[in-house]
Structure formats: C-alpha cells, structure tokens
N, C-alpha and C. Protein backbone atom coordinates (compact mmCIF):
# COMPACT_ATOMS: atom_id res chain seq x y z
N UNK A 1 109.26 118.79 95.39
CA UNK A 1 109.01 117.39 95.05
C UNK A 1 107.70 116.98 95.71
N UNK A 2 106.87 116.01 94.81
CA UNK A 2 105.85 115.66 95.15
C UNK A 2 105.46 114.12 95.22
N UNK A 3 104.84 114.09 96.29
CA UNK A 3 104.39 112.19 96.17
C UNK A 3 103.05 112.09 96.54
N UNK A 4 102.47 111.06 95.99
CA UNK A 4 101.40 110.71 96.11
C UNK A 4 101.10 109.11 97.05
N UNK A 5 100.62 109.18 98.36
CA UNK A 5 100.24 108.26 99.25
C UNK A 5 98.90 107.61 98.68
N UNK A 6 98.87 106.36 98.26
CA UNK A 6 97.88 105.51 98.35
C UNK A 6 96.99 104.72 99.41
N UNK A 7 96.30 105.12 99.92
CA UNK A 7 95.66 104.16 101.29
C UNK A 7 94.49 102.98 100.78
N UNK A 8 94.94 102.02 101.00
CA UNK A 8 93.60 100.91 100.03
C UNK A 8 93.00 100.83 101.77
N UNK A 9 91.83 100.50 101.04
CA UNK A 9 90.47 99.88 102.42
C UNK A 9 89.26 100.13 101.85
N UNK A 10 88.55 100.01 102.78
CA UNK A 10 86.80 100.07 101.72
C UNK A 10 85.93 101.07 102.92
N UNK A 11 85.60 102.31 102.26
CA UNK A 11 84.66 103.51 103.23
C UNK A 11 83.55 102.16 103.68
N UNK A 12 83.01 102.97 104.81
CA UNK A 12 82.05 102.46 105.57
C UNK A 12 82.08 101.98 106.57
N UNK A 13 81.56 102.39 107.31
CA UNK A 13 81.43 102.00 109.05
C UNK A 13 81.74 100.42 109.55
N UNK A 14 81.29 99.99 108.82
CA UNK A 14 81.34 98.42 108.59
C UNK A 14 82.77 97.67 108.57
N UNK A 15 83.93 98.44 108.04
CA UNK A 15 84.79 98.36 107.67
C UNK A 15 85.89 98.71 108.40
N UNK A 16 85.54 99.61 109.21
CA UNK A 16 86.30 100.44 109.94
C UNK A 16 87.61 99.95 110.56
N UNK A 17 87.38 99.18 111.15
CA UNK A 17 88.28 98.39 112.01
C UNK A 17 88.85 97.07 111.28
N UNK A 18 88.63 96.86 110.31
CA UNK A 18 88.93 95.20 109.79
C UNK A 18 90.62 95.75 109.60
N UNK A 19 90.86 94.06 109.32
CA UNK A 19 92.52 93.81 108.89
C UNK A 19 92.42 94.37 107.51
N UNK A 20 91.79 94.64 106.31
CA UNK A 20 91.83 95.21 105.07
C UNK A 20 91.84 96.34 104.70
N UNK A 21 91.27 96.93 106.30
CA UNK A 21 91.56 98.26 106.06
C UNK A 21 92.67 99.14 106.56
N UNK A 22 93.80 98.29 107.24
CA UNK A 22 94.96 98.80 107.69
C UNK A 22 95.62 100.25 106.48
N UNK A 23 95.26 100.06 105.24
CA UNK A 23 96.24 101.28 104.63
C UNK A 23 95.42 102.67 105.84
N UNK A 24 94.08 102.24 105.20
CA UNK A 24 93.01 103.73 106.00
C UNK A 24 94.06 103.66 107.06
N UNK A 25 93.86 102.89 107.85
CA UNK A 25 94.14 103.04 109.20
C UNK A 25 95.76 103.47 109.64
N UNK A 26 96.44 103.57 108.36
CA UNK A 26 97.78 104.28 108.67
C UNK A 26 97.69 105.51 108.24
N UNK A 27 96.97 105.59 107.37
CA UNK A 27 96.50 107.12 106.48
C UNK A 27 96.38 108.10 107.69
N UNK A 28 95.02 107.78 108.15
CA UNK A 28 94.37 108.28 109.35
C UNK A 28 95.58 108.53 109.93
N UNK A 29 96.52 107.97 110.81
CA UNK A 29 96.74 108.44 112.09
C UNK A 29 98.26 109.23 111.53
N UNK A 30 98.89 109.13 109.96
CA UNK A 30 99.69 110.03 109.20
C UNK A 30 99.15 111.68 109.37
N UNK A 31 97.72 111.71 109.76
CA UNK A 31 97.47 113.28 109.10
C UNK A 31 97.29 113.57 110.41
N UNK A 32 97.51 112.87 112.21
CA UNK A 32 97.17 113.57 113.14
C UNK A 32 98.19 114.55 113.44
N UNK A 33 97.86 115.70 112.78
CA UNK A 33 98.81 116.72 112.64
C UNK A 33 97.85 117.92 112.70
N UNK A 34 98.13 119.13 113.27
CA UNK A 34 97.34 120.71 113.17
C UNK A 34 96.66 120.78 112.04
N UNK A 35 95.36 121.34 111.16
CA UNK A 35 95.21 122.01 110.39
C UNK A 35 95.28 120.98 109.21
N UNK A 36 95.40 119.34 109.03
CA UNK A 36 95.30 118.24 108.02
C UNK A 36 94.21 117.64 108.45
N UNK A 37 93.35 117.16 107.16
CA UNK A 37 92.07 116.68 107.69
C UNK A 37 91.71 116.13 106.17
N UNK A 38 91.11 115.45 105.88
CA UNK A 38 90.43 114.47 104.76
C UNK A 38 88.88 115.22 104.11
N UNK A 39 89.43 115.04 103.19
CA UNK A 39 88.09 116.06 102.60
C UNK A 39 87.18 115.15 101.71
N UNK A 40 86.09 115.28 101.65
CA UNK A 40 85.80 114.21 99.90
C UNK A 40 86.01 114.89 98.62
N UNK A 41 86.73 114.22 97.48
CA UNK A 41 86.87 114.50 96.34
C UNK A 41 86.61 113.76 95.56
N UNK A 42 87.26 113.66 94.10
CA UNK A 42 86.67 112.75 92.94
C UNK A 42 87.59 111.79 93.62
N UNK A 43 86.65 110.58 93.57
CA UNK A 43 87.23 109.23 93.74
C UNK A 43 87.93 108.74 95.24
N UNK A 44 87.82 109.70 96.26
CA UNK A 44 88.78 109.60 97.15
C UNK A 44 88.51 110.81 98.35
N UNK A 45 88.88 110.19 99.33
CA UNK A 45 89.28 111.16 100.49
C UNK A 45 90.35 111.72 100.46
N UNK A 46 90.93 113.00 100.46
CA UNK A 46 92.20 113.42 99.99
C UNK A 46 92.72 114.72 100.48
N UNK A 47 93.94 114.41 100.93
CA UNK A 47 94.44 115.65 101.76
C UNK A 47 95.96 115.90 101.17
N UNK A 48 96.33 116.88 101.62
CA UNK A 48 98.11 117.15 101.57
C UNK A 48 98.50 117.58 102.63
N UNK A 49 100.04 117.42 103.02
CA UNK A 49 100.46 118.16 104.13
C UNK A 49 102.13 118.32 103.83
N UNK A 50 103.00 118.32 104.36
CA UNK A 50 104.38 118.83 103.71
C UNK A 50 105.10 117.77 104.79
N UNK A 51 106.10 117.37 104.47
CA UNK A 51 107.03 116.74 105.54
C UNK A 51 108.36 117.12 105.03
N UNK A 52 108.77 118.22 105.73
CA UNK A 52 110.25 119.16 105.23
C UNK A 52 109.59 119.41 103.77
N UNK A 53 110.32 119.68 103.39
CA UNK A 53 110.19 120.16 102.00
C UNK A 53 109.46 119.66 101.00
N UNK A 54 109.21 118.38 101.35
CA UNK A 54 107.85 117.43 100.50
C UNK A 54 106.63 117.70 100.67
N UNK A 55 106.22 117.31 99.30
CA UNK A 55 104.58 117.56 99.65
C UNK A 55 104.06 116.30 99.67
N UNK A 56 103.24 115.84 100.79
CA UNK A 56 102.56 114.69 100.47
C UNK A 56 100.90 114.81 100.17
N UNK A 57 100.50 114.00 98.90
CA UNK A 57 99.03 113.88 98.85
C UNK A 57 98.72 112.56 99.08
N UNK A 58 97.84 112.65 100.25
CA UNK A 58 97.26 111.17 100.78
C UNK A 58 95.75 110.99 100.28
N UNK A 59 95.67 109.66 99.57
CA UNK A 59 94.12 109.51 99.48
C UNK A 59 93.74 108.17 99.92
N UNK A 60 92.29 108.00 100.44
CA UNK A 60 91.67 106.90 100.79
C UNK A 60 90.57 106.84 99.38
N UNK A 61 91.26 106.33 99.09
CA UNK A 61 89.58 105.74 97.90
C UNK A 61 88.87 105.49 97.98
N UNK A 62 87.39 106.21 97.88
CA UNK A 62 85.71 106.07 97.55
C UNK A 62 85.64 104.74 96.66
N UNK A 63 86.27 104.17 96.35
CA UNK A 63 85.79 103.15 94.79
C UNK A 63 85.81 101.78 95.56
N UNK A 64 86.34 101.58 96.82
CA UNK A 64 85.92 100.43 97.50
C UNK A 64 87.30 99.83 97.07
N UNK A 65 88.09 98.19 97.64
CA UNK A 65 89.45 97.92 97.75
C UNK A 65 89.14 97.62 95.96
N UNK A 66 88.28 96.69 95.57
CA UNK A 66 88.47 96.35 94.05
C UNK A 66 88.66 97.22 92.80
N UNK A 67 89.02 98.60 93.11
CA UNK A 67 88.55 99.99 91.90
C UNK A 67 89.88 100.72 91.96
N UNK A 68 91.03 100.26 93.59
CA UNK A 68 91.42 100.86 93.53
C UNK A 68 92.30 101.66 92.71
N UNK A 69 92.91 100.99 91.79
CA UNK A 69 93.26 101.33 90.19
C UNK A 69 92.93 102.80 89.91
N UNK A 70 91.48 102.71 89.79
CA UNK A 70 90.91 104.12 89.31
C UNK A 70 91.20 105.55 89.92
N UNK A 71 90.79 105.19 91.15
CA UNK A 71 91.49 106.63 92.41
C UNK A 71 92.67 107.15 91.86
N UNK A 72 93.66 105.60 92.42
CA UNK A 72 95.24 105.80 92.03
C UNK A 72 95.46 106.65 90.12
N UNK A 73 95.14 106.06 89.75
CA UNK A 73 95.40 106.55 87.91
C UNK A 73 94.67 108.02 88.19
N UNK A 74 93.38 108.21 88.32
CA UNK A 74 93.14 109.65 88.10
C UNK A 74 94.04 111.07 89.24
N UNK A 75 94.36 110.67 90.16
CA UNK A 75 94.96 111.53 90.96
C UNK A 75 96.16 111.75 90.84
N UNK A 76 97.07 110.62 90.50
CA UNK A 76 98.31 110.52 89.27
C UNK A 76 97.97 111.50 88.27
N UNK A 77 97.16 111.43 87.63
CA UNK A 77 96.75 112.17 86.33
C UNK A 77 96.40 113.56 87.23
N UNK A 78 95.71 113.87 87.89
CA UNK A 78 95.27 115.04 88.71
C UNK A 78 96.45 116.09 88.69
N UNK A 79 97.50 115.55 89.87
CA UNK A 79 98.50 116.12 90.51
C UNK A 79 99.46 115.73 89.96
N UNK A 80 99.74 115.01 88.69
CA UNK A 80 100.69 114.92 87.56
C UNK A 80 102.11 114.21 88.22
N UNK A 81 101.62 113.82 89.03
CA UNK A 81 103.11 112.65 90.07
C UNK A 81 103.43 111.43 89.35
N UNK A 82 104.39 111.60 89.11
CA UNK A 82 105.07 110.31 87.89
C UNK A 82 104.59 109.00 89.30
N UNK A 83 104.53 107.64 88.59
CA UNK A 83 104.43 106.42 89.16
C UNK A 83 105.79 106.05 90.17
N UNK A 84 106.69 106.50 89.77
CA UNK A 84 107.90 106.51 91.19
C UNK A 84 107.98 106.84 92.25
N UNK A 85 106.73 108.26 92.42
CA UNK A 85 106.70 109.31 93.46
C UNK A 85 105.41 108.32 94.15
N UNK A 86 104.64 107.22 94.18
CA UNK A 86 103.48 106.87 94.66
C UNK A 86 103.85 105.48 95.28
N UNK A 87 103.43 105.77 96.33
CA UNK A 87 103.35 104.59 97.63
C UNK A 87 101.75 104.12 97.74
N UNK A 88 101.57 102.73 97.86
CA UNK A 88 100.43 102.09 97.62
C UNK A 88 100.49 101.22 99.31
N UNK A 89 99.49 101.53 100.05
CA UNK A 89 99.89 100.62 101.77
C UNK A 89 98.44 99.70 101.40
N UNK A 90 99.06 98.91 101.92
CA UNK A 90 97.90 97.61 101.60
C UNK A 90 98.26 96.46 102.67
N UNK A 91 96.90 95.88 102.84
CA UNK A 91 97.20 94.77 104.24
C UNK A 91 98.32 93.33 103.17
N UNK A 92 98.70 92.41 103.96
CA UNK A 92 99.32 91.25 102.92
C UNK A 92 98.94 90.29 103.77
N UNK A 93 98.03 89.01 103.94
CA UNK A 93 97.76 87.95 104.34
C UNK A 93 98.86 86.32 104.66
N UNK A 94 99.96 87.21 103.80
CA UNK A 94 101.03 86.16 103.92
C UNK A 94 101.93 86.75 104.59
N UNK A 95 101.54 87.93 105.72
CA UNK A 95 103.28 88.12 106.20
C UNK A 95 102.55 88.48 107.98
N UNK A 96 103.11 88.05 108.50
CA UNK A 96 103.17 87.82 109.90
C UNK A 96 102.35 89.13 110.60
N UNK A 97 101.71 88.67 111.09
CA UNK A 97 101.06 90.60 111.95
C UNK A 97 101.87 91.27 112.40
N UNK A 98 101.83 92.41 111.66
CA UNK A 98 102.82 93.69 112.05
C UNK A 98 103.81 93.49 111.29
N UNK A 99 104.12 92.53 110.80
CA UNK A 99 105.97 92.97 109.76
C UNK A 99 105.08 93.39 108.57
N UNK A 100 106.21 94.43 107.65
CA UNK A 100 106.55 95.00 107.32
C UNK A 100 106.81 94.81 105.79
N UNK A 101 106.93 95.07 104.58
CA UNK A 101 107.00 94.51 103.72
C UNK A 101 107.70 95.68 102.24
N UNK A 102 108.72 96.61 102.54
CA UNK A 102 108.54 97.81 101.20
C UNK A 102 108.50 96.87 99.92
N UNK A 103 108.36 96.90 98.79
CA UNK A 103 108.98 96.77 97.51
C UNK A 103 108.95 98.16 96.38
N UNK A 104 109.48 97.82 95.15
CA UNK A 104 109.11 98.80 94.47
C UNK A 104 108.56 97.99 93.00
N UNK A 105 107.93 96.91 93.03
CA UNK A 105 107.57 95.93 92.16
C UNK A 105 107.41 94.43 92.40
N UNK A 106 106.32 93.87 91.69
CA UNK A 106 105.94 92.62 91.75
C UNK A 106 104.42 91.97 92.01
N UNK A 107 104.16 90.80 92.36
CA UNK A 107 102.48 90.81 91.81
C UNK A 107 101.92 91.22 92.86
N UNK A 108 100.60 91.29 92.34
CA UNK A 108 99.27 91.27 93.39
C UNK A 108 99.45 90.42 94.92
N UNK A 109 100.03 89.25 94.32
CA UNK A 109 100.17 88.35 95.82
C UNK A 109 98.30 88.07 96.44
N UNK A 110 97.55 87.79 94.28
CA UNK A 110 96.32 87.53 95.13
C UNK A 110 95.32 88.33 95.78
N UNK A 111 95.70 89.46 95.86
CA UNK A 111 94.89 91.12 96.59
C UNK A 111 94.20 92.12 95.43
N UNK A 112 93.18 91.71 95.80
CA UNK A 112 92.21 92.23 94.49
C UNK A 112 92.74 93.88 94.47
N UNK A 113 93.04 94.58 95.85
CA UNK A 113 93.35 96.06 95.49
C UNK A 113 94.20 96.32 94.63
N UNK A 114 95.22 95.21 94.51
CA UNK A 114 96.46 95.44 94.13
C UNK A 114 96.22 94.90 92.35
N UNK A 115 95.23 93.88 92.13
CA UNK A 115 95.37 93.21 91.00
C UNK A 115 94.85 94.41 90.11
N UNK A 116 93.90 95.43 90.52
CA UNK A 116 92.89 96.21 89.71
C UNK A 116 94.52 97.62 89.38
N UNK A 117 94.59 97.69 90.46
CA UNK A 117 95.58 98.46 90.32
C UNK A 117 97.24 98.17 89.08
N UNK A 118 97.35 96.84 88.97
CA UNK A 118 97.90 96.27 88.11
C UNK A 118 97.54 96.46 86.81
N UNK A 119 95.67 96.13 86.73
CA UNK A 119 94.94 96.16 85.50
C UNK A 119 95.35 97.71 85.00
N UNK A 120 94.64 98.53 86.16
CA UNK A 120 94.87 99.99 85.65
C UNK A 120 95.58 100.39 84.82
N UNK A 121 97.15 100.29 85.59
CA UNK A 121 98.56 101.09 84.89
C UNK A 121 99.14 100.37 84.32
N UNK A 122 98.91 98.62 84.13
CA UNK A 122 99.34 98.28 83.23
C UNK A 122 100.45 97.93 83.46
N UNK A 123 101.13 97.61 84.83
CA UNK A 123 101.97 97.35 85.27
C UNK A 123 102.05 96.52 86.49
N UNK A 124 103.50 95.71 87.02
CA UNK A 124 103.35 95.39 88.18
C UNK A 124 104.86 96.39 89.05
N UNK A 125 104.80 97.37 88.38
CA UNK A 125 106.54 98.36 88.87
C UNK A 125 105.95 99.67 89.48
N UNK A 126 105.39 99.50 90.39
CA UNK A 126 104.69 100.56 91.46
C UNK A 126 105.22 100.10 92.69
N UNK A 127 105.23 101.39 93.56
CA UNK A 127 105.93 100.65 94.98
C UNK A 127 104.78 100.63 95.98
N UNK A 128 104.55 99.73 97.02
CA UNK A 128 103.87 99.35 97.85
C UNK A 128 104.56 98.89 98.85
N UNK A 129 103.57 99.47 100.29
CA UNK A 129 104.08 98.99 101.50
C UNK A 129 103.16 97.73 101.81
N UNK A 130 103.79 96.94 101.88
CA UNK A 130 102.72 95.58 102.46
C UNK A 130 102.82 95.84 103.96
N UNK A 131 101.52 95.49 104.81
CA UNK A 131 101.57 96.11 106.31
C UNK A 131 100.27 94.18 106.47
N UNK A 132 101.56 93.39 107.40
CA UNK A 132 101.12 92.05 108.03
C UNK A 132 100.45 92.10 108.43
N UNK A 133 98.82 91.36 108.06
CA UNK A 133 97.86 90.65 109.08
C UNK A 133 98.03 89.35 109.48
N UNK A 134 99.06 88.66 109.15
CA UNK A 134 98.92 87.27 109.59
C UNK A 134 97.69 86.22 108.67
N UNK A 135 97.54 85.24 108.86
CA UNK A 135 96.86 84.30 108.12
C UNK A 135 95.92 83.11 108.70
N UNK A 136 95.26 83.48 110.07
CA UNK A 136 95.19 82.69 111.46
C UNK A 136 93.87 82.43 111.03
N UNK A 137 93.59 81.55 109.72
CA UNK A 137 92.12 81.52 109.39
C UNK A 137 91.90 79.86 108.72
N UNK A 138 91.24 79.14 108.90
CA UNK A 138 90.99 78.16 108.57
C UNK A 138 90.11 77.95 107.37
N UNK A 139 90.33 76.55 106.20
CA UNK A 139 90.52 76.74 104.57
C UNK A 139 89.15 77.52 104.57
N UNK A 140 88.90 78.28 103.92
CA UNK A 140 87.54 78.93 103.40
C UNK A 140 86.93 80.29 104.04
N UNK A 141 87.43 80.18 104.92
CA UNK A 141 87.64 81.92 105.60
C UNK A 141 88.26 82.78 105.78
N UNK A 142 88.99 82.80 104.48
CA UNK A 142 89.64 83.98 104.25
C UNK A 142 89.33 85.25 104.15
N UNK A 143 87.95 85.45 103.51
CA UNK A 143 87.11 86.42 103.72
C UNK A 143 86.52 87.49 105.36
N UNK A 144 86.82 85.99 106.14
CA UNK A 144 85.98 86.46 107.16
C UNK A 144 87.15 87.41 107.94
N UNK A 145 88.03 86.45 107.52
CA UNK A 145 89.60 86.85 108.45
C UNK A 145 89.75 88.35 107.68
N UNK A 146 90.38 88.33 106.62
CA UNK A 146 90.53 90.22 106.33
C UNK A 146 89.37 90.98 106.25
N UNK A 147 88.13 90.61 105.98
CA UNK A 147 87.38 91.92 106.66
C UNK A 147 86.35 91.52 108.49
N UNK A 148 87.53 90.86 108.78
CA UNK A 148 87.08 90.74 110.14
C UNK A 148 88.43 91.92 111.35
N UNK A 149 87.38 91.87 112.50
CA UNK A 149 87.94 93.15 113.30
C UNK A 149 88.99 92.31 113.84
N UNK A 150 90.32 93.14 114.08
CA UNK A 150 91.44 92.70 114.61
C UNK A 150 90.82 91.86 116.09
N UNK A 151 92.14 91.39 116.69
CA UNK A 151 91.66 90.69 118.30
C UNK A 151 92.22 91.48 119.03
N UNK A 152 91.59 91.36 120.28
CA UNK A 152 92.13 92.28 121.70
C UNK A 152 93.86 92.28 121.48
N UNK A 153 94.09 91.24 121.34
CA UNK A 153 95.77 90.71 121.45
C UNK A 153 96.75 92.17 120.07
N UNK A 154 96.32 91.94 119.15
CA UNK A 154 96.66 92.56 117.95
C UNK A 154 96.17 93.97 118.06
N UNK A 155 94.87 94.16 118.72
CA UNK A 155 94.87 96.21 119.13
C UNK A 155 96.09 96.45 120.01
N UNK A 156 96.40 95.45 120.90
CA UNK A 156 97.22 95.95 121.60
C UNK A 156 98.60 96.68 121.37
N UNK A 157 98.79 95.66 120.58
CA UNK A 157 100.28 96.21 119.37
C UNK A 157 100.15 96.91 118.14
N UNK A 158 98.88 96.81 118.15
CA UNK A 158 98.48 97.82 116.68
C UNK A 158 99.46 99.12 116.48
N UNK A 159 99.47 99.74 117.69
CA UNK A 159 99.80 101.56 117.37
C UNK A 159 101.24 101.15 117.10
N UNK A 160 102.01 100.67 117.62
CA UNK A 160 103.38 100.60 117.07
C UNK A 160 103.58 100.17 116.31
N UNK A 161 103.12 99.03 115.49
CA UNK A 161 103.47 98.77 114.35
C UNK A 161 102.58 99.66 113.25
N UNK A 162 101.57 100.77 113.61
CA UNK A 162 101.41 101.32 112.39
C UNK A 162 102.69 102.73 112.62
N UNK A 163 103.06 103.18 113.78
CA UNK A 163 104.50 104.00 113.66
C UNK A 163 105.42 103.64 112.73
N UNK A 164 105.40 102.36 112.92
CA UNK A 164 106.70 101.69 111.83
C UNK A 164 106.15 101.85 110.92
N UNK A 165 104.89 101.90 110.27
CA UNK A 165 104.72 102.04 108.61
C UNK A 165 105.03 103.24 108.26
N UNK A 166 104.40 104.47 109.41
CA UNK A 166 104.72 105.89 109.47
C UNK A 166 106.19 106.36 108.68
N UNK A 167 107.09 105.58 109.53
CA UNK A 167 108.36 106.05 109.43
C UNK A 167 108.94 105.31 108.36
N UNK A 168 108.22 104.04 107.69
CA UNK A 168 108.61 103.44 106.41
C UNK A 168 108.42 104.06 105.02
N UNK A 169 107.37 104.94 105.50
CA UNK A 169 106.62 106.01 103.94
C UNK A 169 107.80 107.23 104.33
N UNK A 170 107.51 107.66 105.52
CA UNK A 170 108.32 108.84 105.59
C UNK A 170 109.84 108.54 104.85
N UNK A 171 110.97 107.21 105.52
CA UNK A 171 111.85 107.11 104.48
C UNK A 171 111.58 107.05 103.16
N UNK A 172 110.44 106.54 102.66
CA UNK A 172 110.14 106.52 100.89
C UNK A 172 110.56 107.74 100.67
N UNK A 173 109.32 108.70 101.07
CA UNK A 173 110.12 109.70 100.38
C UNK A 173 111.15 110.71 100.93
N UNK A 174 111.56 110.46 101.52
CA UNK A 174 112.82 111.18 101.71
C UNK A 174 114.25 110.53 101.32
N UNK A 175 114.42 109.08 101.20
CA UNK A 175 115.40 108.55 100.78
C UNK A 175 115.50 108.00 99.54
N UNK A 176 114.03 107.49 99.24
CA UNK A 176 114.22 107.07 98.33
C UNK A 176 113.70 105.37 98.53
N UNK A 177 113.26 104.69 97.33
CA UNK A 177 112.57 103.64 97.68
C UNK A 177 113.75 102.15 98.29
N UNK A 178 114.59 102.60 97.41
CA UNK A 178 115.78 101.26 97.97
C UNK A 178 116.27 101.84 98.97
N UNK A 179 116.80 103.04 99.69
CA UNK A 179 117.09 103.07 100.94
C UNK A 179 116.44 102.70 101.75
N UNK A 180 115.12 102.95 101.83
CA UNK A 180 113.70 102.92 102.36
C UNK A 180 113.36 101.39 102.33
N UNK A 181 113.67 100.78 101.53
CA UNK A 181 113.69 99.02 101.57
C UNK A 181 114.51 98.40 102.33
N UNK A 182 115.95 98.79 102.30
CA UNK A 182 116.93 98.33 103.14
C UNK A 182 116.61 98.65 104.50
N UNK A 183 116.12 100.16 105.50
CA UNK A 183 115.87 100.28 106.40
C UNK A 183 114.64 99.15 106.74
N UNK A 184 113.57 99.33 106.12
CA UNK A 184 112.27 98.78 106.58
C UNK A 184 112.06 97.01 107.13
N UNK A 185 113.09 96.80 105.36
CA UNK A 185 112.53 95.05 105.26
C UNK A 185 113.36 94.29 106.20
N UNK A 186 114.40 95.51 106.89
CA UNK A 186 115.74 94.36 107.50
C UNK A 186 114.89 93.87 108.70
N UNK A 187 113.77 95.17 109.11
CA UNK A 187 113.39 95.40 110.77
C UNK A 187 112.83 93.72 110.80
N UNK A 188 112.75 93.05 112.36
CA UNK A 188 111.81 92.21 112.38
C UNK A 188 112.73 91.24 112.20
C-alpha cells in the first residue's frame, strides 16, 4: 500500500521559517531518518521512505503555495495513488497555535493552497491535516502574519506540536482516515 504526503509552503530562503510554511516544516523533520533525503523532481521536492509496510511519498512543491494543485495532480498521476491514499498538511489561520485539525473533506477555509488544489481535482473530498497558527494579527495583516517568522514564545513549543502532526499522518495511514480523526481531533 501506497500514500502520497502533501507538504504545502513556498521554496525559498525567505520563507523558511514563516507560519505558511509549517506543512515543509513537518515534511522536513518526517524524513529525519538514515538514508531519506529530498531530491528535486518535476514539480516538487520528493522522497519515499516505508513506515512498516507502507510506502510513503512525501513532496514539497516547487510551484509555490498557489499551484499547489499541480504538484499534487501530477504525482497522483505519477505514482498512480488513488485521492484516498493522499494527505495534504497545510497551516489554518482559524485554529489556535498548535491544535490540530484531520478531515477527509470540505472547503478551502480561504487558503489559496487549498483553493487551487480544489480547482485542480475538482473536488473538495481530499483529506488534509490543518496544523494551527493562530490569528494574532490585526484587520489587514494577514499577509504579514502567515508569511511572517513564528515568535520566540511559539519556537518554543514548535517541536512538539509538529510530533503530534508526525503521529497524526502516521495514524492516516495506518488506520485509516476516520480512526486517525477520532485520535487526532479529540487531542487538545
């Protein structure tokens, strides 16, 4: 069995650290493992590694957060992983820093990664981990707030709450997306 990991964020140094790029930033610390490492390919940074008997393919998308659609659809198409087998991690501006969010359907919630990705497949019945930045931004800087760098306060707790996303994908695929919902969404 095979699944395909989605990481939304936008390449570039610039980027590195912002609240928008939290999928990268769970991607990343998923592959600190022996002998897994990120390669460039069409559309994407892209690796595999096995967890028990699964195979996982993780990609960070080259196409920047607005394209992400495209990555996702061709690597689907690539590695021939039906839309059930694919987890999409994306920051969510409406849910508290650090909680947690599985679904396996529903809108954009407003997130251009997610809307293009909608456009793409033509759907809103894809599963996604929403991973909380909080909303601590005053009217008109919303921009500044998700591609702005976390605060001292929020690195601090960073690493554990990206464990918890760790172990929220890892139940995806091993349980399954509604088991994997019931564990995740109760936490918190």
């Amino acid at each position: 069995m095979k699944y395909l990991i989605i990481a939304l964020g936008n390449i570039g140094i610039e980027y590195e650290n912002t609240r928008h790029n939290i999928g990268f930033k769970i991607a990343d610390e998923m592959i600190k493992k022996p002998g897994v490492s990120f390669e460039l390919k069409r559309l994407a940074f892209y690796t595999e590694f096995r967890l028990k008997n699964k195979v996982i393919h993780l990609i960070k998308p080259t196409t920047y957060m607005n394209l992400s659609g495209k990555a996702m659809q061709y690597w689907m198409q690539e590695l021939k992983i039906p839309l059930e087998n694919t987890l999409v991690l994306v920051d969510d501006k409406d849910l508290p820093f650090g909680k947690l969010r599985l679904k396996a359907k529903g809108s954009s919630g407003g997130h251009n990664g997610l809307k293009n990705i909608e456009l793409v497949l033509g759907s809103q019945e894809y599963n996604r981990l929403r991973f909380g930045i909080g909303n601590n931004f005053s009217r008109g800087k919303q921009i500044d707030y998700v591609l702005g760098a976390w605060t001292p306060k929020e690195n601090e707790e960073l690493a554990s709450y990206i464990q918890e996303a760790i172990v929220a994908v890892e139940n995806f695929v091993h349980l399954g997306i509604n088991k994997a919902m019931e564990l995740s969404n109760s936490s918190k």
